[in-house]
N, C-alpha and C. Protein backbone atom coordinates (compact mmCIF):
# COMPACT_ATOMS: atom_id res chain seq x y z
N UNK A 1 -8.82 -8.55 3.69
CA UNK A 1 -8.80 -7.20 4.20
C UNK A 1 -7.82 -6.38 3.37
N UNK A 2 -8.43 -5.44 3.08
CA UNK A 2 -7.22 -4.09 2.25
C UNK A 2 -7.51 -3.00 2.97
N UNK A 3 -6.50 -2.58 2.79
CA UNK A 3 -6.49 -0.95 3.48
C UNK A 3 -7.01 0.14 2.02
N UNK A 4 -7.05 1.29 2.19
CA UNK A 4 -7.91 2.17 0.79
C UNK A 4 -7.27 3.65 1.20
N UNK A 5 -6.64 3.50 -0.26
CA UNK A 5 -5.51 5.33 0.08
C UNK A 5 -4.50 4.76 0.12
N UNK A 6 -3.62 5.76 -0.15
CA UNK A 6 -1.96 5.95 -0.05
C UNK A 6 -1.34 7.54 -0.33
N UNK A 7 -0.50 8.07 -0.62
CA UNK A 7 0.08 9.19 -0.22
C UNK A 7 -0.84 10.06 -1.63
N UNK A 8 -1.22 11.03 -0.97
CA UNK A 8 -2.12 12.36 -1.39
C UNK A 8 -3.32 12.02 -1.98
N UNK A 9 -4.03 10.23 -1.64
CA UNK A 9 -5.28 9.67 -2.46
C UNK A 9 -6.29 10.65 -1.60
N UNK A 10 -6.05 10.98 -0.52
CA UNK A 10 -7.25 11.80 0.37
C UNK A 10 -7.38 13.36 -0.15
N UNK A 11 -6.21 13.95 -1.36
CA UNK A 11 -6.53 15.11 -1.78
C UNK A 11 -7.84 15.77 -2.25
N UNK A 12 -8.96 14.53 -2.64
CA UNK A 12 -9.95 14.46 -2.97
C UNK A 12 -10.64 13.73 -2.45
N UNK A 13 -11.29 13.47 -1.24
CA UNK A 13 -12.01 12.56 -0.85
C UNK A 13 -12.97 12.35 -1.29
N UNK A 14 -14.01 13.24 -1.68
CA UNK A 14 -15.29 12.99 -2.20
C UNK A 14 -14.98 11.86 -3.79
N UNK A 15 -14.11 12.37 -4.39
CA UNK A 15 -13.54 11.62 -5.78
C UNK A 15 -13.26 10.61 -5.04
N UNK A 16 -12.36 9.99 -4.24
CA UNK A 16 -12.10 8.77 -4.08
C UNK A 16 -13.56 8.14 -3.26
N UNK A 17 -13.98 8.41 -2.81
CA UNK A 17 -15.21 7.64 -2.16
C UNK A 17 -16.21 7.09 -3.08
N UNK A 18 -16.06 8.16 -4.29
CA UNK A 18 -17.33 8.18 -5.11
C UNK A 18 -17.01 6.85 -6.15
N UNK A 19 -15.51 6.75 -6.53
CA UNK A 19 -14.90 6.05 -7.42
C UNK A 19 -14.50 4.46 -6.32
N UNK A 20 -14.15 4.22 -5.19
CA UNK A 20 -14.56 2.92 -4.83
C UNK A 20 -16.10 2.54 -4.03
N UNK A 21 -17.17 3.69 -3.93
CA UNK A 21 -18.72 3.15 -3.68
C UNK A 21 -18.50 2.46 -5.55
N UNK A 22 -18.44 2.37 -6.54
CA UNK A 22 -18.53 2.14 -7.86
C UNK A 22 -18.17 0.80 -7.50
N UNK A 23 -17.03 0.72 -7.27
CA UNK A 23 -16.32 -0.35 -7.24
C UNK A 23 -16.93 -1.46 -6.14
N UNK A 24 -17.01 -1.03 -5.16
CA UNK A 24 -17.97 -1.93 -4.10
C UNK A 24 -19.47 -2.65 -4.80
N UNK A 25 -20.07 -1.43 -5.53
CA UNK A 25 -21.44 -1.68 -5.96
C UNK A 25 -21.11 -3.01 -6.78
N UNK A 26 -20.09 -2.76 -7.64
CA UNK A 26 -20.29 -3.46 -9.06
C UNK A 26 -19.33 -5.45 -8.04
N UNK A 27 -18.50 -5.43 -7.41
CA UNK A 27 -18.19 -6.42 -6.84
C UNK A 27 -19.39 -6.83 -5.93
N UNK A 28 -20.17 -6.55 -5.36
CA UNK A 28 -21.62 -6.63 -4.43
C UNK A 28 -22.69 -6.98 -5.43
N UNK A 29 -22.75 -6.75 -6.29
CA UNK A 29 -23.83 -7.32 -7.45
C UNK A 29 -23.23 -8.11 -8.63
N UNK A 30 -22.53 -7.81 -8.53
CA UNK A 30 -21.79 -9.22 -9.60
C UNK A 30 -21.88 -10.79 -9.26
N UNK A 31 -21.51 -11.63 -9.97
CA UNK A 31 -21.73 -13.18 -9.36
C UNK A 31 -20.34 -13.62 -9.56
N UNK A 32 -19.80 -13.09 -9.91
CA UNK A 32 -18.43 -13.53 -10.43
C UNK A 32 -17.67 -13.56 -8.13
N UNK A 33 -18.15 -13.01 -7.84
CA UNK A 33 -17.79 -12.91 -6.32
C UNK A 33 -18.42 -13.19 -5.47
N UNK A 34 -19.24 -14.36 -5.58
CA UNK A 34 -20.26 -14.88 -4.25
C UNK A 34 -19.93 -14.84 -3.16
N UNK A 35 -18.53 -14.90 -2.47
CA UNK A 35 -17.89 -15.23 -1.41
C UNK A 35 -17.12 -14.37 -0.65
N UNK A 36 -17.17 -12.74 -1.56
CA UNK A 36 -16.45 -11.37 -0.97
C UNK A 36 -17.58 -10.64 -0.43
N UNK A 37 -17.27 -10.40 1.16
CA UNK A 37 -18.20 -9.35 1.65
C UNK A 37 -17.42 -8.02 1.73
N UNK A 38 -17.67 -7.09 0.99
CA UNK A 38 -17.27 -5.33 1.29
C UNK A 38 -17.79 -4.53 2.42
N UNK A 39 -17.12 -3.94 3.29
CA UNK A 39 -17.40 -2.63 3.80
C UNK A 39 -16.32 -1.88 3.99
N UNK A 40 -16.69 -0.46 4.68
CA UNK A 40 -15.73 -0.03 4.85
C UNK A 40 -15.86 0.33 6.52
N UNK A 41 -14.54 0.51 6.89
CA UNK A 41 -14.09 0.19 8.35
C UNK A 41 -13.02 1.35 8.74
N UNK A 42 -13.16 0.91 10.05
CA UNK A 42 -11.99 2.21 10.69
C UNK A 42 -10.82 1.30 10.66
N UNK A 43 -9.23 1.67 10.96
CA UNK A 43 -8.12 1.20 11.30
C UNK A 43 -7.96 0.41 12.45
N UNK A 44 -8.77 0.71 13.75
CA UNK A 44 -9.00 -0.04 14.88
C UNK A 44 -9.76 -1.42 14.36
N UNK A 45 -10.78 -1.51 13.93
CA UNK A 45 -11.63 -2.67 13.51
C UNK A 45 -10.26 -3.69 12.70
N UNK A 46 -9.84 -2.71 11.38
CA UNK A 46 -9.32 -3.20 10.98
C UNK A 46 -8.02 -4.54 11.58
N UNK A 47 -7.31 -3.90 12.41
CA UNK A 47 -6.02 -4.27 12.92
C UNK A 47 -6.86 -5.22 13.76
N UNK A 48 -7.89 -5.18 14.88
CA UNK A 48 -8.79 -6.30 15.22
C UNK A 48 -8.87 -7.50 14.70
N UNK A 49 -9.25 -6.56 13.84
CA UNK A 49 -9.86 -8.52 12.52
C UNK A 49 -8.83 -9.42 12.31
N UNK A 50 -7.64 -8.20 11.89
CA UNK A 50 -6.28 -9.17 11.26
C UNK A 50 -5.79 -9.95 12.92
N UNK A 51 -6.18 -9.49 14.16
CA UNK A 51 -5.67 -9.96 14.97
C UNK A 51 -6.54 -11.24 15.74
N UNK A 52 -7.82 -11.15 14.94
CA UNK A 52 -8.39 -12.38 15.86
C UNK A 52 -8.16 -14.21 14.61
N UNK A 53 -7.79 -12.87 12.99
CA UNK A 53 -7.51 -14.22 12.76
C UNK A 53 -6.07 -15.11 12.79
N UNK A 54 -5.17 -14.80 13.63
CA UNK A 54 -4.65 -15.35 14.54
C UNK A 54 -3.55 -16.29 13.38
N UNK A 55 -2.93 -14.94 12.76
CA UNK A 55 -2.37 -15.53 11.52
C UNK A 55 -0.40 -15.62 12.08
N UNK A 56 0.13 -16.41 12.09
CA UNK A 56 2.01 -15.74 12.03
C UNK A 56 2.60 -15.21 10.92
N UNK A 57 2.19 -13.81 10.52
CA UNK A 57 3.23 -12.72 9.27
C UNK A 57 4.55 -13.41 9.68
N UNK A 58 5.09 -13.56 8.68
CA UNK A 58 6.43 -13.20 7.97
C UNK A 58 6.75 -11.89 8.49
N UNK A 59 8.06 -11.35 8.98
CA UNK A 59 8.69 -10.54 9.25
C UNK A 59 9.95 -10.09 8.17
N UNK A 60 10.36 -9.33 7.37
CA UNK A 60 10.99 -9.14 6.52
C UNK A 60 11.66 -8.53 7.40
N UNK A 61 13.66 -9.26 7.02
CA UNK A 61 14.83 -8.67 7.85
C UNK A 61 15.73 -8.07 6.78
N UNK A 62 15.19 -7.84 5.59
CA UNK A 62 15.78 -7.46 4.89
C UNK A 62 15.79 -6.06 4.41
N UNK A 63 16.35 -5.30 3.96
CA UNK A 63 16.57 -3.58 3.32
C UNK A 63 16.03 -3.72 1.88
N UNK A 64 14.95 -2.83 1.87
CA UNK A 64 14.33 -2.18 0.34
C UNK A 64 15.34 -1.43 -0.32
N UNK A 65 15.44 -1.17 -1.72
CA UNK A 65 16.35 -0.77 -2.53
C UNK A 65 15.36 0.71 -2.69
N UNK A 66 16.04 1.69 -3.17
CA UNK A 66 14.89 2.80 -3.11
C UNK A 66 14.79 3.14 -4.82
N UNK A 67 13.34 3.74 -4.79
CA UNK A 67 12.70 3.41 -5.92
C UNK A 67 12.27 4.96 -6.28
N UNK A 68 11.36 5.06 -7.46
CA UNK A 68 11.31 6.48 -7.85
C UNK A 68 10.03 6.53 -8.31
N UNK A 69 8.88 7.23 -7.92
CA UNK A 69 7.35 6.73 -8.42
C UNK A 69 7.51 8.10 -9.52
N UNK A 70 8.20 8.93 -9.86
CA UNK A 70 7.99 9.73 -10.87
C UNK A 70 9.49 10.45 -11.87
N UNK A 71 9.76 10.89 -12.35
CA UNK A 71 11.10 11.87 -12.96
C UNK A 71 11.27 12.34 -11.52
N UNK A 72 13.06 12.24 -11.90
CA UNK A 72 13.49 13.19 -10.55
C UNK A 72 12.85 13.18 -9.06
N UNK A 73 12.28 12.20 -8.64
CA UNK A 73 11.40 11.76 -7.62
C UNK A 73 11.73 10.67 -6.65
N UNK A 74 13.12 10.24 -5.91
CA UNK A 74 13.64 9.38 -5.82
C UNK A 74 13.37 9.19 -3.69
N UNK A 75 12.67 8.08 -4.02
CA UNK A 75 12.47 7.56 -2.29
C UNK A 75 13.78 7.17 -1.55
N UNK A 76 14.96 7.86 -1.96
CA UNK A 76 16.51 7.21 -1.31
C UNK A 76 16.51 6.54 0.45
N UNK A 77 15.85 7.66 1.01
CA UNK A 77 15.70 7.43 2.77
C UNK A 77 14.80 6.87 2.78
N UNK A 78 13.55 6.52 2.55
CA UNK A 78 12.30 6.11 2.86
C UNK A 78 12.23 4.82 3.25
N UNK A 79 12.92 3.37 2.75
CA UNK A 79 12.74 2.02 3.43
C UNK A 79 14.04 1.73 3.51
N UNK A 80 14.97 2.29 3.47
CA UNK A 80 16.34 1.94 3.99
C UNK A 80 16.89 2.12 4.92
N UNK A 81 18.08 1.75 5.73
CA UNK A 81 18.74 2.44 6.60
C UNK A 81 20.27 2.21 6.69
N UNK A 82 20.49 1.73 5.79
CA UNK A 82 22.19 1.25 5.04
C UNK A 82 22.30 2.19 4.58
N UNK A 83 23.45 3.27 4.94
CA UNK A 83 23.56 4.33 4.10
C UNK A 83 25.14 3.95 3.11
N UNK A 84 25.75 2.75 3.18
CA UNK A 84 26.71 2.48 2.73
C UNK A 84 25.84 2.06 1.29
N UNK A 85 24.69 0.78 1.61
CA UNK A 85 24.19 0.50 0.44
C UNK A 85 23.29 1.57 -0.53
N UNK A 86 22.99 3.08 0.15
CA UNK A 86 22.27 4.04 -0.77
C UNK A 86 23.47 4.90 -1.27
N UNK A 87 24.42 4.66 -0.97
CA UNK A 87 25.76 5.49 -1.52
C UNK A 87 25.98 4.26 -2.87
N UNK A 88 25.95 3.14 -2.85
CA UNK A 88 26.89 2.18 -3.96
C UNK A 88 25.52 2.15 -5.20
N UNK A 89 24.39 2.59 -4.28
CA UNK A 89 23.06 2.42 -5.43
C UNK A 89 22.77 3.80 -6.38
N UNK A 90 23.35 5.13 -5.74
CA UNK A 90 23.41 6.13 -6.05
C UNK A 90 24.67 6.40 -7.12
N UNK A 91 25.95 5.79 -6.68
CA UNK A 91 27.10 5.77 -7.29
C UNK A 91 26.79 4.59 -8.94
N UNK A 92 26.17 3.68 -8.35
CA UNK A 92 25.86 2.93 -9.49
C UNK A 92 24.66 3.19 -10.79
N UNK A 93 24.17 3.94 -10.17
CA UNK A 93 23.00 4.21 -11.30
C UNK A 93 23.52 5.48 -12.08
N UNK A 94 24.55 6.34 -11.51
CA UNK A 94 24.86 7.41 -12.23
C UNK A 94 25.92 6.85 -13.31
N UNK A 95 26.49 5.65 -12.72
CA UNK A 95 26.92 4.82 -14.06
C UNK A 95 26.39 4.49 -15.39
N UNK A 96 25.13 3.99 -15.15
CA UNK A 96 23.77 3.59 -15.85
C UNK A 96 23.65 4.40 -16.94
């Protein structure tokens, strides 16, 4: 199971639909994948499925370091909540 999208992929929906139907087609007729079935699904179905197969996740107790997906673009708050450790990561990279 994968989820499809992430932050502003829906700016274009028709483009993204059009560019993984491609991708579905060509994994659905290929042989290289006898054993992958594709569709696409709502979030309810989804969270269903993952729940009937009756798996125990790993729980991560640990703090993400914050990261930068572009120039000047920095996720500081986004998976942290140590603000001692985004002060020594901030102080340290201006070292850098």
């Amino acid at each position: 199971m994968h989820t499809l999208g992430d932050d502003f992929e829906w700016q274009n929906a028709h483009k993204t639909f059009t560019k993984t139907d491609k991708v579905l087609k060509y994994i659905r007729e290929s042989n290289e994948f006898p054993n992958i079935e594709l569709f696409y699904s709502t979030p309810e179905e989804y969270v269903k499925s993952i729940y009937e197969e009756n798996i125990n996740w790993p729980v991560n107790k640990y703090d993400y370091f914050p990261y930068a997906d572009k120039p000047h673009s920095y996720w500081t708050g986004y998976f942290t909540s140590r603000p001692h450790l985004k002060k020594d990561i901030k102080f340290t990279g201006r070292k850098l």
